[in-house]
Protein backbone atom coordinates (compact mmCIF):
# COMPACT_ATOMS: atom_id res chain seq x y z
CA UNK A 1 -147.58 5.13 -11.99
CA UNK A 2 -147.23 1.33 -11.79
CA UNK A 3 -144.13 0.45 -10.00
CA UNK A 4 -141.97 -1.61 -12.38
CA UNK A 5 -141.66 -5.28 -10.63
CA UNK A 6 -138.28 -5.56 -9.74
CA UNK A 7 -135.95 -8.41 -11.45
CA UNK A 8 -133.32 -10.26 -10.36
CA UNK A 9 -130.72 -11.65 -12.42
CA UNK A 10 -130.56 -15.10 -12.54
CA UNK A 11 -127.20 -16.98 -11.78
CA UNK A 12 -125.84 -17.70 -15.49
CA UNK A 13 -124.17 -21.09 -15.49
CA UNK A 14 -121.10 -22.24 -17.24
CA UNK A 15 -121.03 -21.11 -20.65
CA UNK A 16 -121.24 -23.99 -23.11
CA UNK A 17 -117.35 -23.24 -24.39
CA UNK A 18 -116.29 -24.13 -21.09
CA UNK A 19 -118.18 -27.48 -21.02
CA UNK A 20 -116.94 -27.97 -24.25
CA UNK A 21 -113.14 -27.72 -22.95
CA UNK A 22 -113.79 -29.60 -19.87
CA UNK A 23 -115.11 -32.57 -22.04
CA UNK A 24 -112.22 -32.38 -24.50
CA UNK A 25 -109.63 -32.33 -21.68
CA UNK A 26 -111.25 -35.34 -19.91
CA UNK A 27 -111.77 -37.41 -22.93
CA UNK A 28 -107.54 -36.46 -23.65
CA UNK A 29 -106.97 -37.30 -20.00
CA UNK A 30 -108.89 -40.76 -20.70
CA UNK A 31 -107.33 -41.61 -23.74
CA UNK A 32 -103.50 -40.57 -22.39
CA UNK A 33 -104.78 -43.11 -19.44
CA UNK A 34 -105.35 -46.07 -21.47
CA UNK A 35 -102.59 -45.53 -23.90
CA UNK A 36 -100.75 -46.27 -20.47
CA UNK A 37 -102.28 -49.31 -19.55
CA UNK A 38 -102.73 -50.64 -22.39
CA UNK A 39 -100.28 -49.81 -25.10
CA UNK A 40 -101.02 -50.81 -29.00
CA UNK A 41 -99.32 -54.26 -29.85
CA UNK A 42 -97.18 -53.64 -32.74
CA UNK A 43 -97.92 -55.26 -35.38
CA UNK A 44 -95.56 -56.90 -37.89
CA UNK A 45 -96.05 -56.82 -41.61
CA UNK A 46 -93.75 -57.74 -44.58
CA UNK A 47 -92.70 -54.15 -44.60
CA UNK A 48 -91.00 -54.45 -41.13
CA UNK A 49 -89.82 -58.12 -42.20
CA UNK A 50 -88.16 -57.11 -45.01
CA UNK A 51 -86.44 -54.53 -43.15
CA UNK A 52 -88.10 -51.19 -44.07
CA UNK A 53 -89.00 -48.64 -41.51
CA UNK A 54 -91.60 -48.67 -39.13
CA UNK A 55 -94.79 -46.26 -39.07
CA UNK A 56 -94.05 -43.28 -37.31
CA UNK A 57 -95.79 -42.84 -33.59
CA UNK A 58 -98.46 -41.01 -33.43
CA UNK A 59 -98.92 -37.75 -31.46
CA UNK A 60 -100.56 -39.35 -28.78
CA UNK A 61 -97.96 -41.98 -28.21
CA UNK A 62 -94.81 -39.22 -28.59
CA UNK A 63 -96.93 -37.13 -25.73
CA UNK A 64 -97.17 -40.14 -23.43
CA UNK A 65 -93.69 -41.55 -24.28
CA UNK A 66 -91.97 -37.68 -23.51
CA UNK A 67 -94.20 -37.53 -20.10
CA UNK A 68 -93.11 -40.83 -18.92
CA UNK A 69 -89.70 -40.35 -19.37
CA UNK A 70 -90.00 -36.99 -17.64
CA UNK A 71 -91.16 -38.51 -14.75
CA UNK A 72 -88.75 -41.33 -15.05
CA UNK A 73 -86.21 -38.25 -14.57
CA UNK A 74 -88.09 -36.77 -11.95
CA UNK A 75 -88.33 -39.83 -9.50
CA UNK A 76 -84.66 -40.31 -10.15
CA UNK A 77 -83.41 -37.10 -8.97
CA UNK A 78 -85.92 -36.91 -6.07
CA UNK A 79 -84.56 -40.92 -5.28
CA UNK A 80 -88.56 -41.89 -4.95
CA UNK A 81 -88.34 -44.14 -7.40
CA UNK A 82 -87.96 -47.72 -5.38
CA UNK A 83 -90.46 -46.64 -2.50
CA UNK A 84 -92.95 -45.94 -5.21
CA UNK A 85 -92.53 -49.16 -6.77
CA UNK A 86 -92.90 -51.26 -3.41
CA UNK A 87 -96.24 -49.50 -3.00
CA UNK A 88 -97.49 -50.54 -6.54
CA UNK A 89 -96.04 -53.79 -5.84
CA UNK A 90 -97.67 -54.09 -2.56
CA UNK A 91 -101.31 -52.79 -4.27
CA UNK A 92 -100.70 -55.76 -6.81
CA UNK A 93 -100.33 -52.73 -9.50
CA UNK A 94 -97.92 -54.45 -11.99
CA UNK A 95 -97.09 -50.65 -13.24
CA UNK A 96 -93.88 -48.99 -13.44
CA UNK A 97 -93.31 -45.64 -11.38
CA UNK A 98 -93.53 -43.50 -14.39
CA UNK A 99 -96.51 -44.59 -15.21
CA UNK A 100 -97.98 -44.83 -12.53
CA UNK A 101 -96.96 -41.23 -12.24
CA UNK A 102 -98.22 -40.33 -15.97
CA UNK A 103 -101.98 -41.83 -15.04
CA UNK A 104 -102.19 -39.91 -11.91
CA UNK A 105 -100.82 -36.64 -13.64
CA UNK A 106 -103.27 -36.56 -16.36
CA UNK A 107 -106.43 -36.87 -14.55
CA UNK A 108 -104.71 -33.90 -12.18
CA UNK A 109 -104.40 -31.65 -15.14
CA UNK A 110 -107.54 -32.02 -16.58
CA UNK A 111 -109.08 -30.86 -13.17
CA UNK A 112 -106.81 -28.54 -12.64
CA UNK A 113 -107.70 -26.96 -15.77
CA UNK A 114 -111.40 -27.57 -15.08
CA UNK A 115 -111.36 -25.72 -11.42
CA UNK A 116 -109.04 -22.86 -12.64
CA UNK A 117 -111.83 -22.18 -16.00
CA UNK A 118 -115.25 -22.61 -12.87
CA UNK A 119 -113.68 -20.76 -9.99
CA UNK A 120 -110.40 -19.80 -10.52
CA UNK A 121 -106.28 -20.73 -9.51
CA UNK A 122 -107.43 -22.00 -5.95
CA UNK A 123 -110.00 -24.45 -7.09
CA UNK A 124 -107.83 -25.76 -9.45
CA UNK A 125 -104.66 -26.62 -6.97
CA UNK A 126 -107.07 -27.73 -5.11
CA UNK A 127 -108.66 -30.13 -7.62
CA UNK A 128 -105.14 -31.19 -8.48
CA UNK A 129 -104.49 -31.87 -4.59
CA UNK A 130 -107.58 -33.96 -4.23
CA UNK A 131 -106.72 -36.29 -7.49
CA UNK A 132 -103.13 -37.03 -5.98
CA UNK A 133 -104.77 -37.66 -2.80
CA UNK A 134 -107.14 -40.04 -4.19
CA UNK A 135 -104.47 -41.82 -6.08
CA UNK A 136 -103.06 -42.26 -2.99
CA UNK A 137 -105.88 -43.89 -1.36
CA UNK A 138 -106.78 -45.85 -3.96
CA UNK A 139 -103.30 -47.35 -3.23
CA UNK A 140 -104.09 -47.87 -0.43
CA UNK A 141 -107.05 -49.08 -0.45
CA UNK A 142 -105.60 -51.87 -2.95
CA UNK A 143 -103.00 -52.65 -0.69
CA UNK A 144 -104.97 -53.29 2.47
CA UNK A 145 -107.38 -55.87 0.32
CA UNK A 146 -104.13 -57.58 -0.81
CA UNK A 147 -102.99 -57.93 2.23
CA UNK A 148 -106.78 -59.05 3.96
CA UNK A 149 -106.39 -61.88 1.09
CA UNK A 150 -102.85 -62.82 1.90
CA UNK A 151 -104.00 -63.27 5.50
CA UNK A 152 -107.42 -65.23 4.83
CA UNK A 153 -105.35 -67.88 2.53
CA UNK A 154 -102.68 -68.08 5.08
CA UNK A 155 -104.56 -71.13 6.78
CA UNK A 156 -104.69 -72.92 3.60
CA UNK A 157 -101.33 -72.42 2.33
CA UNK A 158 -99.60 -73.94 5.60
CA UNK A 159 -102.22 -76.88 5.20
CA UNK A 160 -100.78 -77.42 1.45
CA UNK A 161 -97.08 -76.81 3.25
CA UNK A 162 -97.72 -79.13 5.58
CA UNK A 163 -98.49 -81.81 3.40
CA UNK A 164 -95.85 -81.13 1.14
CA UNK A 165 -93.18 -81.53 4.39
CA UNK A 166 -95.23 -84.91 4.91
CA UNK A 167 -95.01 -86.15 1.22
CA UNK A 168 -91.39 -86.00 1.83
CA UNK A 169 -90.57 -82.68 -0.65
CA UNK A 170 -87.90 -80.37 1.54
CA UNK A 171 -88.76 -77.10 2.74
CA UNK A 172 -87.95 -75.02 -0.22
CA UNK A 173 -89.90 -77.81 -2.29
CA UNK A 174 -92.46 -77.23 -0.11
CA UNK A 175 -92.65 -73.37 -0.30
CA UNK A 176 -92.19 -73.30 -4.03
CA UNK A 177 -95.41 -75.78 -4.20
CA UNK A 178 -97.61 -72.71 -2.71
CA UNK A 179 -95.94 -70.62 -5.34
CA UNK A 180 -96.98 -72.26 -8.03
CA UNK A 181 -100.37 -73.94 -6.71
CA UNK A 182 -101.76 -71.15 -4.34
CA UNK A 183 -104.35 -68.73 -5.43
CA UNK A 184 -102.76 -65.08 -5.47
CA UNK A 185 -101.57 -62.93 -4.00
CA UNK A 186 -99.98 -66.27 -2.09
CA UNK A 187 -98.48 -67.41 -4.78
CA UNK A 188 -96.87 -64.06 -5.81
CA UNK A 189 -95.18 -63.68 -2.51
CA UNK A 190 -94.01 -67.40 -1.99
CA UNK A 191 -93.02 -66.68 -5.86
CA UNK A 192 -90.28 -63.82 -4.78
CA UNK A 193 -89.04 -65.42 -1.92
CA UNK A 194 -88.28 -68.47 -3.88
CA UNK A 195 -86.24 -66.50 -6.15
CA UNK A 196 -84.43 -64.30 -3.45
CA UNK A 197 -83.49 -67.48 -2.18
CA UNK A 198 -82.36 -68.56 -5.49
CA UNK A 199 -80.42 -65.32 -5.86
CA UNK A 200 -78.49 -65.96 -2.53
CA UNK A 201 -80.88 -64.78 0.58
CA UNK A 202 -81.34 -66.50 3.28
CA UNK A 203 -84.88 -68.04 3.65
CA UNK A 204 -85.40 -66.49 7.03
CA UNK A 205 -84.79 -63.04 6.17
CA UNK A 206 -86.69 -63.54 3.14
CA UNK A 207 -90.02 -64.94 4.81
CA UNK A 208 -89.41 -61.78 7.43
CA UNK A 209 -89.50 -59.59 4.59
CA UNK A 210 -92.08 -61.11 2.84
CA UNK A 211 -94.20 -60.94 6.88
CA UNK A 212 -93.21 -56.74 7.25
CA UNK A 213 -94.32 -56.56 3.39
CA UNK A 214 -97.72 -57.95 3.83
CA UNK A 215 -97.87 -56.65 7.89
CA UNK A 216 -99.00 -59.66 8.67
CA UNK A 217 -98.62 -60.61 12.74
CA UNK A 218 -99.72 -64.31 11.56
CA UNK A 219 -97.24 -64.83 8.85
CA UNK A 220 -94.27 -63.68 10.84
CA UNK A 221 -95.42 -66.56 13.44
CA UNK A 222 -94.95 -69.13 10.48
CA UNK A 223 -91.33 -67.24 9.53
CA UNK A 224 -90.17 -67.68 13.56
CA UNK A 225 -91.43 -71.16 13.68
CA UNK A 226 -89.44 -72.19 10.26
CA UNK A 227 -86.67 -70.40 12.04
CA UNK A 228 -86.72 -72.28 14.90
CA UNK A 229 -86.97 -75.26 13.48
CA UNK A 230 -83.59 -74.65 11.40
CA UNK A 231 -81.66 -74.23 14.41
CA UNK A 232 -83.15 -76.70 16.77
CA UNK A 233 -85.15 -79.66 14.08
CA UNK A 234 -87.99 -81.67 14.50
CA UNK A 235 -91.44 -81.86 13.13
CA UNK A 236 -92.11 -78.75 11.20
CA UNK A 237 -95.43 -80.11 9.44
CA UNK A 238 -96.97 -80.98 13.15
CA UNK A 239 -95.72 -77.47 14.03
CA UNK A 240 -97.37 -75.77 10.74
CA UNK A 241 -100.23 -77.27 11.59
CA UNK A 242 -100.39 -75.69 15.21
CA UNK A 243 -100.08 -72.59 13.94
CA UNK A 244 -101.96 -73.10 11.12
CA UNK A 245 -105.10 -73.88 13.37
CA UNK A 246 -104.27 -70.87 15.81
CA UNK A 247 -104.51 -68.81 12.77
CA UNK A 248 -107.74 -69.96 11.91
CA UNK A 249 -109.13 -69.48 14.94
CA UNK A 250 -107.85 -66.30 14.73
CA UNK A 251 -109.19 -65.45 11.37
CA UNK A 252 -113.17 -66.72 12.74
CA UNK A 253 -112.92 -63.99 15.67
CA UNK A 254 -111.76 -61.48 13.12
CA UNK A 255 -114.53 -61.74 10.68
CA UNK A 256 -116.85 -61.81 13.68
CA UNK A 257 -115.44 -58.23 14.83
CA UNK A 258 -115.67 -57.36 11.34
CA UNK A 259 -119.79 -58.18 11.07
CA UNK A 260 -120.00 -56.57 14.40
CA UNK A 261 -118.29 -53.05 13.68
CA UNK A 262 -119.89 -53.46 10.06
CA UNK A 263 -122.64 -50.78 11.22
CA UNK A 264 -119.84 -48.18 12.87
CA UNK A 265 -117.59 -47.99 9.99
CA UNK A 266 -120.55 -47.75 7.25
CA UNK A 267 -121.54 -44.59 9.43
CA UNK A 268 -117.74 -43.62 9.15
CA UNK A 269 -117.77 -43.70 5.52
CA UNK A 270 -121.00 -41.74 5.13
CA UNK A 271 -120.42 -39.44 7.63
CA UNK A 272 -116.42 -38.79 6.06
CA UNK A 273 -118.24 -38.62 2.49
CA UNK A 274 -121.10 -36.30 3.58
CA UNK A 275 -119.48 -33.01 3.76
CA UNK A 276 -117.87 -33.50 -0.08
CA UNK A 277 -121.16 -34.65 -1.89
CA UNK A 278 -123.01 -31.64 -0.29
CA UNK A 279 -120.67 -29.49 -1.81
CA UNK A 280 -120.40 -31.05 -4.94
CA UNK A 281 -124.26 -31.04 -5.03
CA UNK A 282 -124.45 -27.19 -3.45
CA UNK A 283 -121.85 -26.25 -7.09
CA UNK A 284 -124.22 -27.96 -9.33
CA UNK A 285 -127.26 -26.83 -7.80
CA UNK A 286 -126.18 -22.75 -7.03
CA UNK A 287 -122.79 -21.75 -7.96
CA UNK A 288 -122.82 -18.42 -6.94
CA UNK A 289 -124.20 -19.63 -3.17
CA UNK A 290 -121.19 -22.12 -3.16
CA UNK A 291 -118.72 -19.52 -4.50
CA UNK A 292 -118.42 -17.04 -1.18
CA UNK A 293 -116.81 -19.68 -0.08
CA UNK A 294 -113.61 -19.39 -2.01
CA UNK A 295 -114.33 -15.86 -2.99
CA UNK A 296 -113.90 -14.33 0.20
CA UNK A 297 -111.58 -14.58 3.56
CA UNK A 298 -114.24 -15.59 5.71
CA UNK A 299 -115.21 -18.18 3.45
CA UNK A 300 -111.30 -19.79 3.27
CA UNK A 301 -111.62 -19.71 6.57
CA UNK A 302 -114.17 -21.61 7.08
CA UNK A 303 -112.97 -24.33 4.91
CA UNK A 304 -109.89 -24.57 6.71
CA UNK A 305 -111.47 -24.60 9.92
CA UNK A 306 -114.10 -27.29 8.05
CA UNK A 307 -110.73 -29.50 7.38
CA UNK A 308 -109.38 -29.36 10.33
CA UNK A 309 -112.36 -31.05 12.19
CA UNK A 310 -113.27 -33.49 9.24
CA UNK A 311 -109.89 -34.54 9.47
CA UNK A 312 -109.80 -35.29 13.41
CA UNK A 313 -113.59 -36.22 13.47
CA UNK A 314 -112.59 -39.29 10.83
CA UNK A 315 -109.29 -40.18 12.92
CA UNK A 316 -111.67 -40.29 15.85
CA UNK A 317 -114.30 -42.06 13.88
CA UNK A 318 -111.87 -44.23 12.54
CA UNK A 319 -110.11 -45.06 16.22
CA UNK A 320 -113.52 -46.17 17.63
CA UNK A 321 -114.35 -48.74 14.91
CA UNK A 322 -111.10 -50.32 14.63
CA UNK A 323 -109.79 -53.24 16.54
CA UNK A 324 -106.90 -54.70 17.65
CA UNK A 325 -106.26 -58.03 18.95
């Protein structure tokens, strides 16, 4: 007899009703997202002018508005509510907490629901983990750029200060010039310290605060020198421009350091991104090959031995390419 040639089973992949339900969640996720950042202007007809009743919400909008106020409660038991909103404020996010909160939850749903449906309860808090961490880095990410531009205008801004102080205008004058003519995120800084000063701060402590906010070493140089220059007088537009011209020289050995290194921390990135893309491309490609490693013990611990040294082989990667000076 002819031996029957032997089949194997082919990995099935996800069945279309589960692609279906990861597409509807994502496109609700989306939708919740933008009804967030950009809410529907109402508009007003001779119906609401005349004093009759306006159109009911829709679901959508009832949804959003009950899971923002939800969070609203939530950051005001757990008191997070102010640090969160000087980290949007620092990214240049002009979002309240709850929102912010509301964006960052939906997307974590959605994959939530997406890893718990492919490969079960661990995937999924672990999807959800990775979309709060990347919210997190995205702020960040937006932070740090916000503060690079704050520190790359700073040379410019005491130049227009300076001039101001020579024209004649008085300090404050002088400062709220840059808020008003300075390209942002200047002008939004020099903006709130003019009106903490006009609510009753001290202009000291609020160019200090305004130097810790943006971490800039530079900026709290310019907040000393004004300081000084209260106390003791003299020429505070020759002394803005002294500093002013340290910090540019500064700034041109900076960006050197920064074309230099370019190469190191481009290897950083790919080398920190490598390990995830694999894997994504390894689920795609063979599930089931991918799977033993959240299917079984050895496998868990593997990817928690895989952590561990991604995370201290990017601190170490990240150590070597960065610079201080």
């Amino acid at each position: 007899m002819t031996p029957m040639p032997l089949q194997v089973p082919l990995s099935a992949g996800p069945e279309p009703a589960v692609l279906v339900l990861g597409l509807v969640l994502c496109y609700a996720a989306a939708a919740a997202v933008l009804l967030v950042l950009f809410p529907p202007r109402p508009k007003v007809t001779l119906e609401l002018q005349s004093g009759a009743e306006a159109e009911p919400k829709s679901r959508l909008t009832g949804i959003t508005s009950v899971a923002t106020h939800l969070a609203e409660t939530i950051l005001r038991q757990l008191k997070g509510a102010p640090a969160l909103s000087s980290a949007l404020e620092i990214a240049g996010l002009k979002l309240r907490p709850a929102d912010f909160i509301v964006i960052v939850a939906a997307p974590a749903v959605v994959l939530a629901l997406v890893g718990v449906t492919l490969g079960g309860p661990l995937v999924g808090l672990l999807f959800a983990i990775l979309a709060a961490v990347a919210a997190k880095l995205v702020l960040g990410v937006l932070a740090s750029r916000r503060r690079a531009a704050f520190n790359d205008q700073l040379d410019d801004s005491l130049q227009l200060m300076a001039s101001g102080l020579r024209a004649g205008h008085s300090l404050l004058r002088a400062v709220d010039a840059l808020a008003t003519e300075a390209d942002a995120p200047t002008s939004e800084e020099f903006a709130r310290i003019i009106n903490e000063t006009r609510l009753g701060r001290d202009l000291g402590e609020a160019l200090d605060a305004a130097a810790a906010r943006m971490q800039s070493e530079d900026f709290l140089w310019v907040a000393q020198a004004i300081a000084i220059h209260r106390e003791v007088g003299g020429n505070l537009a020759e002394v803005l421009d002294q500093v002013g011209q340290t910090i540019r020289e500064r700034n041109q050995i900076r960006r050197q350091i920064k074309a230099l290194s370019a190469e190191g921390r481009m290897s950083a990135v790919v080398l920190g991104g490598l390990p995830f893309g694999m894997g994504a491309v390894l689920f795609v490609i063979s599930p089931s090959y991918i799977s033993k490693l959240v299917e079984t013990p050895i496998g868990l611990v593997l990817l928690a031995i895989g952590a561990v040294l991604l995370v201290i082989g990017s601190l170490w990667l990240r150590k070597v390419v960065s610079f201080k000076f």
